[in-house]
Protein backbone atom coordinates (compact mmCIF):
# COMPACT_ATOMS: atom_id res chain seq x y z
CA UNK A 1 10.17 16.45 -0.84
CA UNK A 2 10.26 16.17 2.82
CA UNK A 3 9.61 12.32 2.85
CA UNK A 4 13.53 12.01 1.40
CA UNK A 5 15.63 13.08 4.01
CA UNK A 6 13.56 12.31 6.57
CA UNK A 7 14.24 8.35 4.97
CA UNK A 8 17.65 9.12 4.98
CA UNK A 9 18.27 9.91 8.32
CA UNK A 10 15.98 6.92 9.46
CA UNK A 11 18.22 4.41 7.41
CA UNK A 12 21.91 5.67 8.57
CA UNK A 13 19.99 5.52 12.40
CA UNK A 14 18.93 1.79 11.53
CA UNK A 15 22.22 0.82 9.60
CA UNK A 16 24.32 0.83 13.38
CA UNK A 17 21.92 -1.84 14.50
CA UNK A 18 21.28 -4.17 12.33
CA UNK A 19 24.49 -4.20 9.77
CA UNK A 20 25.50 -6.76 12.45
CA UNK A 21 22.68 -9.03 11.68
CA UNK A 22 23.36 -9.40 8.28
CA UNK A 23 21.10 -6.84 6.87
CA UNK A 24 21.60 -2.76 5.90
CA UNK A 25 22.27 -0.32 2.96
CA UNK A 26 25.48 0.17 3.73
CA UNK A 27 26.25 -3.18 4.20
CA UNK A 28 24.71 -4.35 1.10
CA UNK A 29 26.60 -1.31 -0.81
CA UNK A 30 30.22 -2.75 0.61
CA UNK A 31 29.10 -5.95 -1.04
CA UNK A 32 28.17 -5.29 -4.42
CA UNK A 33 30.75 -2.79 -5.57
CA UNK A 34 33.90 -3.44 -2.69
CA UNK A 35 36.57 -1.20 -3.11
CA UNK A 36 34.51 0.71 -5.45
CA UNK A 37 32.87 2.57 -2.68
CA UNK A 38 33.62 5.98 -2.00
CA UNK A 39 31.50 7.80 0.88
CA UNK A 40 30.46 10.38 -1.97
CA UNK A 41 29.05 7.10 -3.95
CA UNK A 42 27.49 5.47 -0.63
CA UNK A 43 25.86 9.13 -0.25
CA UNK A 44 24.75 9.60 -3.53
CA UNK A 45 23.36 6.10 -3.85
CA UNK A 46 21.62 6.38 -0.32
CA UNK A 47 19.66 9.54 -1.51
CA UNK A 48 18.82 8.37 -4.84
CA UNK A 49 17.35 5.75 -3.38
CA UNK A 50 15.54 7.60 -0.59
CA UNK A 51 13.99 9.35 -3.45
CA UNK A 52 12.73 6.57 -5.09
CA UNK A 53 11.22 4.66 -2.09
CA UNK A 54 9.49 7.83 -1.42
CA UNK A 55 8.01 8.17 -5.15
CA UNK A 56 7.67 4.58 -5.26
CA UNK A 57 4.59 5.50 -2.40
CA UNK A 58 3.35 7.91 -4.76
CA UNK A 59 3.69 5.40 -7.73
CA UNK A 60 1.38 2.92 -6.05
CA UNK A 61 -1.03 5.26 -4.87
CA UNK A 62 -1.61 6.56 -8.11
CA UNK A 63 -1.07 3.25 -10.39
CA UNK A 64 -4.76 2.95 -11.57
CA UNK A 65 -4.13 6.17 -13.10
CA UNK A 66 -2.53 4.44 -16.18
CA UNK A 67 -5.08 2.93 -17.93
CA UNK A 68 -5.42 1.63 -21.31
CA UNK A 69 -6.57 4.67 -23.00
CA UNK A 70 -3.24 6.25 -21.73
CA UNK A 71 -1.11 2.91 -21.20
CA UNK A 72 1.15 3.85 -24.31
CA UNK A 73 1.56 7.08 -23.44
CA UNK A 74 2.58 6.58 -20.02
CA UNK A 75 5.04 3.44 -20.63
CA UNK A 76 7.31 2.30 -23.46
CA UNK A 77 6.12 -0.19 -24.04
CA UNK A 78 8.89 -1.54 -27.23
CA UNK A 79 9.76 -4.34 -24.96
CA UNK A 80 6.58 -6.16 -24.56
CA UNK A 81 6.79 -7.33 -28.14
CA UNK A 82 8.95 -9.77 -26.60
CA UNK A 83 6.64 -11.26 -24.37
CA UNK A 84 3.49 -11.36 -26.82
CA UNK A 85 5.89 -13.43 -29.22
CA UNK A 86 6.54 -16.07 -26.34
CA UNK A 87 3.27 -15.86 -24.83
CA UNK A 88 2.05 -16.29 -28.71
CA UNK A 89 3.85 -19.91 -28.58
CA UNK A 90 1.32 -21.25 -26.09
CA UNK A 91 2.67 -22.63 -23.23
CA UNK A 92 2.93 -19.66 -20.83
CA UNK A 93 5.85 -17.00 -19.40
CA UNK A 94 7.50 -16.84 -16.77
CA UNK A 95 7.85 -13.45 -16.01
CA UNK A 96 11.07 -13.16 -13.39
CA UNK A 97 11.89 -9.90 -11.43
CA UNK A 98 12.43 -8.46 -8.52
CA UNK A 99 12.17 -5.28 -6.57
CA UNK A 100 13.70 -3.08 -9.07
CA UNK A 101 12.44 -0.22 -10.25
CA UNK A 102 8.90 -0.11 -9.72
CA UNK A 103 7.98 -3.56 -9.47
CA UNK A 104 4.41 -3.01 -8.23
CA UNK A 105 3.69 -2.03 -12.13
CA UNK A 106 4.48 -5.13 -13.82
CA UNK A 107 1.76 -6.95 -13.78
CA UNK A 108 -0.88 -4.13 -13.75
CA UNK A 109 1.18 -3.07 -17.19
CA UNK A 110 1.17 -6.76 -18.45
CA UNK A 111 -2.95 -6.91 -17.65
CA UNK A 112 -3.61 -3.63 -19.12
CA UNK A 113 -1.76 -4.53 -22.26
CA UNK A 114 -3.99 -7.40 -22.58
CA UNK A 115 -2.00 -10.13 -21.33
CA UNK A 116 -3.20 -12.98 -19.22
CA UNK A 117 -1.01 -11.64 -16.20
CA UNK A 118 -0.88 -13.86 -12.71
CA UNK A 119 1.28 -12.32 -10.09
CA UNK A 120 2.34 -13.99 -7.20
CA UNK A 121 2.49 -11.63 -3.80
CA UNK A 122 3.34 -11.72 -0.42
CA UNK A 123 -0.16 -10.86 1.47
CA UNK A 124 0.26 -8.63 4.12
CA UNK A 125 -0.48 -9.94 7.86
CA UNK A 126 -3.67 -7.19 8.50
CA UNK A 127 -6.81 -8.31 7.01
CA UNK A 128 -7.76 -4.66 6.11
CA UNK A 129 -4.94 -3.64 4.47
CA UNK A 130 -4.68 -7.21 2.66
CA UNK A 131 -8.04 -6.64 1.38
CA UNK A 132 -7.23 -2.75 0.06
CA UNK A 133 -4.39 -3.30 -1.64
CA UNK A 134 -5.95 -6.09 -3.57
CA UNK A 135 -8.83 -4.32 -4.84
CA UNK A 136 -6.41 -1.51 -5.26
CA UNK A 137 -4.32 -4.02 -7.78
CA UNK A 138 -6.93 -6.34 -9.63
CA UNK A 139 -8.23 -3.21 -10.95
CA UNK A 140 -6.31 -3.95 -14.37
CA UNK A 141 -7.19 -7.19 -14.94
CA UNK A 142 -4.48 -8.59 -12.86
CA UNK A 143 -4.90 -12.64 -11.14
CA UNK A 144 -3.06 -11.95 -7.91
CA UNK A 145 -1.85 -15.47 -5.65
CA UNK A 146 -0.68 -15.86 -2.64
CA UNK A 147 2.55 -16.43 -2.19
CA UNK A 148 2.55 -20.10 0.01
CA UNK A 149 1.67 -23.26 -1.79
CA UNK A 150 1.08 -21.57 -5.05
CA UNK A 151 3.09 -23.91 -7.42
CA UNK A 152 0.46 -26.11 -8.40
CA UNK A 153 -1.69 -23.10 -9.35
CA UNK A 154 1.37 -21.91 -11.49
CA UNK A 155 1.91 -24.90 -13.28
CA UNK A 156 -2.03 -25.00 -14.03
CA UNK A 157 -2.03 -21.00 -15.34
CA UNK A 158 1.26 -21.96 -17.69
CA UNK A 159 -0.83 -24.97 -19.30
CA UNK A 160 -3.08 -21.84 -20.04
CA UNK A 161 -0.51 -20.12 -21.89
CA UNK A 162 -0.56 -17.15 -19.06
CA UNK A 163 2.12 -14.75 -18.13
CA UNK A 164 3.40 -15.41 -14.71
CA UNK A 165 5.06 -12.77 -12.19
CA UNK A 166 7.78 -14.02 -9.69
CA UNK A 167 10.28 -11.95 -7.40
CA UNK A 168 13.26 -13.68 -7.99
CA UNK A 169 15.66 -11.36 -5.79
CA UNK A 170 14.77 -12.65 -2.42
CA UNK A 171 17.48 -14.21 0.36
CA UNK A 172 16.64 -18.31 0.10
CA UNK A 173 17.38 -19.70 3.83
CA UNK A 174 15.88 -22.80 3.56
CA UNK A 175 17.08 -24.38 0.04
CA UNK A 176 19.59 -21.98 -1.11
CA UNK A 177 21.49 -22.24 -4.46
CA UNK A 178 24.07 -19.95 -4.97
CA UNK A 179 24.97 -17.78 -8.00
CA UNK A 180 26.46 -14.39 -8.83
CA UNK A 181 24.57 -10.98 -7.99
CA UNK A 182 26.17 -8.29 -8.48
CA UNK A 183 29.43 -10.05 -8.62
CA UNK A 184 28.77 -11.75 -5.30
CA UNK A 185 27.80 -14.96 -4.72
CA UNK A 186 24.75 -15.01 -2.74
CA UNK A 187 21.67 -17.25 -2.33
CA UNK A 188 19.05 -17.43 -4.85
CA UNK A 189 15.52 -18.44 -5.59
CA UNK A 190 15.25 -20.95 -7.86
CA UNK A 191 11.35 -20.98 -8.01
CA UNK A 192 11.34 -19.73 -11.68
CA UNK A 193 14.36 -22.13 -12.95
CA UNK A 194 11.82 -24.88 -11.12
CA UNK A 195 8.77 -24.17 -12.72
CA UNK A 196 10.87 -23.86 -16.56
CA UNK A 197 12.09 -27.71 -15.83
CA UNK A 198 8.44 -28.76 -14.76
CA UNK A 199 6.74 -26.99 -17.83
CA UNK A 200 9.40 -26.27 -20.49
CA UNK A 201 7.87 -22.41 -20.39
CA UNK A 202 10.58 -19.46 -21.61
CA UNK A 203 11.85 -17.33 -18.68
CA UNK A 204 11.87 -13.30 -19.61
CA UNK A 205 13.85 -11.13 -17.21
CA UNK A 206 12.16 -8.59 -16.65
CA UNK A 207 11.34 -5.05 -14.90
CA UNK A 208 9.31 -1.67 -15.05
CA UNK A 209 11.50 1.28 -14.35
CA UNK A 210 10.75 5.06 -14.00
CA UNK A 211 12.20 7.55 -16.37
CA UNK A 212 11.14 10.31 -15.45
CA UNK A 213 8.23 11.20 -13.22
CA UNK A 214 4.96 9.88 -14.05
CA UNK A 215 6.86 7.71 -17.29
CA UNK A 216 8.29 4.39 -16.94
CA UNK A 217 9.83 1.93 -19.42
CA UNK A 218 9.17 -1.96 -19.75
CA UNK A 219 12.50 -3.81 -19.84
CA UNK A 220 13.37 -7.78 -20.98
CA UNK A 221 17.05 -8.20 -19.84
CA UNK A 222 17.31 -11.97 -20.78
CA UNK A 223 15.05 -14.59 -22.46
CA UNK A 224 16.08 -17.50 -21.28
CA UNK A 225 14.47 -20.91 -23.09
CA UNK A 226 14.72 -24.86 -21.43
CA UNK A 227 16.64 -26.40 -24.52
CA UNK A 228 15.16 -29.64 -23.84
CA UNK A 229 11.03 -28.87 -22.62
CA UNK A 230 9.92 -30.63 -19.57
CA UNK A 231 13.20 -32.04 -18.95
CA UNK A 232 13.42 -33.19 -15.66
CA UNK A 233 17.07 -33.53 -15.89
CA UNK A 234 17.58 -30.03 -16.54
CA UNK A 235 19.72 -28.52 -13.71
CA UNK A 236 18.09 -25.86 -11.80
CA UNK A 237 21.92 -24.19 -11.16
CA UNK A 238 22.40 -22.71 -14.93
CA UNK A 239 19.08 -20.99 -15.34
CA UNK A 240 19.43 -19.65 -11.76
CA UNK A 241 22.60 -18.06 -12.41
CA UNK A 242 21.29 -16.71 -15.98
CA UNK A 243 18.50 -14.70 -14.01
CA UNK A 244 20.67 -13.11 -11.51
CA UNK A 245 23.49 -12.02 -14.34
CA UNK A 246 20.44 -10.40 -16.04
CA UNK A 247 18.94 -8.84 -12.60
CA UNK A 248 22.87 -7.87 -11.99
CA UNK A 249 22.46 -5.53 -15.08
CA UNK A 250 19.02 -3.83 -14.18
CA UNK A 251 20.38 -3.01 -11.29
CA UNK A 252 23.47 -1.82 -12.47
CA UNK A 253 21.67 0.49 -14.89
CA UNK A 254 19.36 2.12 -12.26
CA UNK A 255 21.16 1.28 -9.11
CA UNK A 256 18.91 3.68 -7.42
CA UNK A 257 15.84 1.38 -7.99
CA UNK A 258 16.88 -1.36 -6.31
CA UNK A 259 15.85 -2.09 -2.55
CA UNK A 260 19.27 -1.84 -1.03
CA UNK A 261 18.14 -2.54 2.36
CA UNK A 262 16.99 -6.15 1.77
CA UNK A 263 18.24 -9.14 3.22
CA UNK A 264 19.47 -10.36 0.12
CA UNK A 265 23.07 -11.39 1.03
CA UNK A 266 22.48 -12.53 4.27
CA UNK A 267 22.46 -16.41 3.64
CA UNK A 268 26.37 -16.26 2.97
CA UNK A 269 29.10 -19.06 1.75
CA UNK A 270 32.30 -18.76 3.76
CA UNK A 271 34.06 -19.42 -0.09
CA UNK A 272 33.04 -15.60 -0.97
CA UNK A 273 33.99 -11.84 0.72
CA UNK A 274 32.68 -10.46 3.71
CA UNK A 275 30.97 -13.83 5.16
């Protein structure tokens, strides 16, 4: 209980340095819903999602808790059905999300449902803590990859007919292609779009919410299938654009979930608001 405020007085001390720098809550909150914004809803937002960071901890800690015995129990799971029937086809998911909800569940669900789940991370920089929180994740079952040069490795689990995990919701500085989040232009990664046009595999939306404490619900948002497989063709723009609408409405249902203070309009076009 105390971890909540505490967060919220860190953030609104952080906000007056570095809304200037393209990054902040607030700033990010001005963005998405313009003159929408009341202080109550800026308030209301900020603690709701104060308290979610701080169960998100707790979430984490306690992940290996689910287990397959209770998996059902724990998380609807009425969406997966989804998945098995593409996975089912043969030629591999592509599983694209983001930090919504609580996004460190995804694959450890997928793995304990008995999917052939491959996550991609970010490592962290300290050895020690690299090495715990992978042991503290493969626990399920779950293939975890590094997040640099990792698209050959991919492509080679897809020809398996595995279940991939991407984050999808990330600022793109270096090779940026726009498309509407949360009815902003802003710059997206096009990873998953790429790896559809190099293997033809179906893209599912999707994300792992809470409900209530200790219960969480599996969503698909958006399947999204290459009408022409392996067509090299295929423009990368569409299917980008399809995955952020979908992430648009996840967000939009638990705006709570979401990691407002991300970076993610910070690579701006001068065509849209607030560049």
């Amino acid at each position: 209980a105390l971890g909540t405020p505490v967060l919220v007085l860190v953030t609104r001390y952080r906000e007056r340095r570095i809304s200037k720098l393209g990054r902040g809550l607030v700033r990010n909150q001005r963005i998405a819903f313009r003159d929408g914004l009341t202080p109550e809803r800026s308030r209301d937002l900020l603690w709701g999602w104060a308290r979610h960071m701080t169960h998100l901890v707790v979430d984490f800690c306690r992940m290996n808790r689910i287990t397959r015995a209770n998996l059902e129990e724990r998380v609807d799971l009425t969406e997966l059905s989804q998945i098995r029937e593409l996975q089912a086809e043969g030629g591999g998911v592509i599983c694209a999300g983001g930090h919504i909800g609580v996004f460190v569940l995804g694959g450890h669900v997928g793995a304990l449902a008995g999917l052939p789940a491959v996550e991609v991370m970010r490592p962290p920089d300290n050895p020690a803590i690299r090495a715990l929180l992978r042991k503290h994740r493969i626990k399920s079952g779950l293939v975890l990859l590094k997040k640099w040069g990792v698209l050959w490795s991919l492509r080679k689990s897809l020809r398996r007919g595995e279940v991939i995990g991407l984050a999808v919701d990330e600022n793109d500085r270096k090779s940026p292609a726009f498309a509407p989040f949360l009815g902003t232009m802003a710059s997206a990664n096009s990873t998953a779009a790429l790896m559809q046009r190099n293997t033809g595999a179906p893209i599912a939306v999707v994300t792992v919410n809470r409900v209530s404490r200790g219960r969480y619900k599996f969503h698909v948002w958006e399947v999204i299938r290459n009408p022409k497989p392996r067509d090299h063709e295929l423009e990368l723009q569409p299917i980008t654009r399809q995955i952020s609408i979908a992430l648009t409405r996840a967000i939009l249902t638990y705006p709570e979930q979401w990691l407002w203070g991300s970076r993610r309009f910070q690579t701006r076009t001068c065509s849209v608001a607030f560049c």
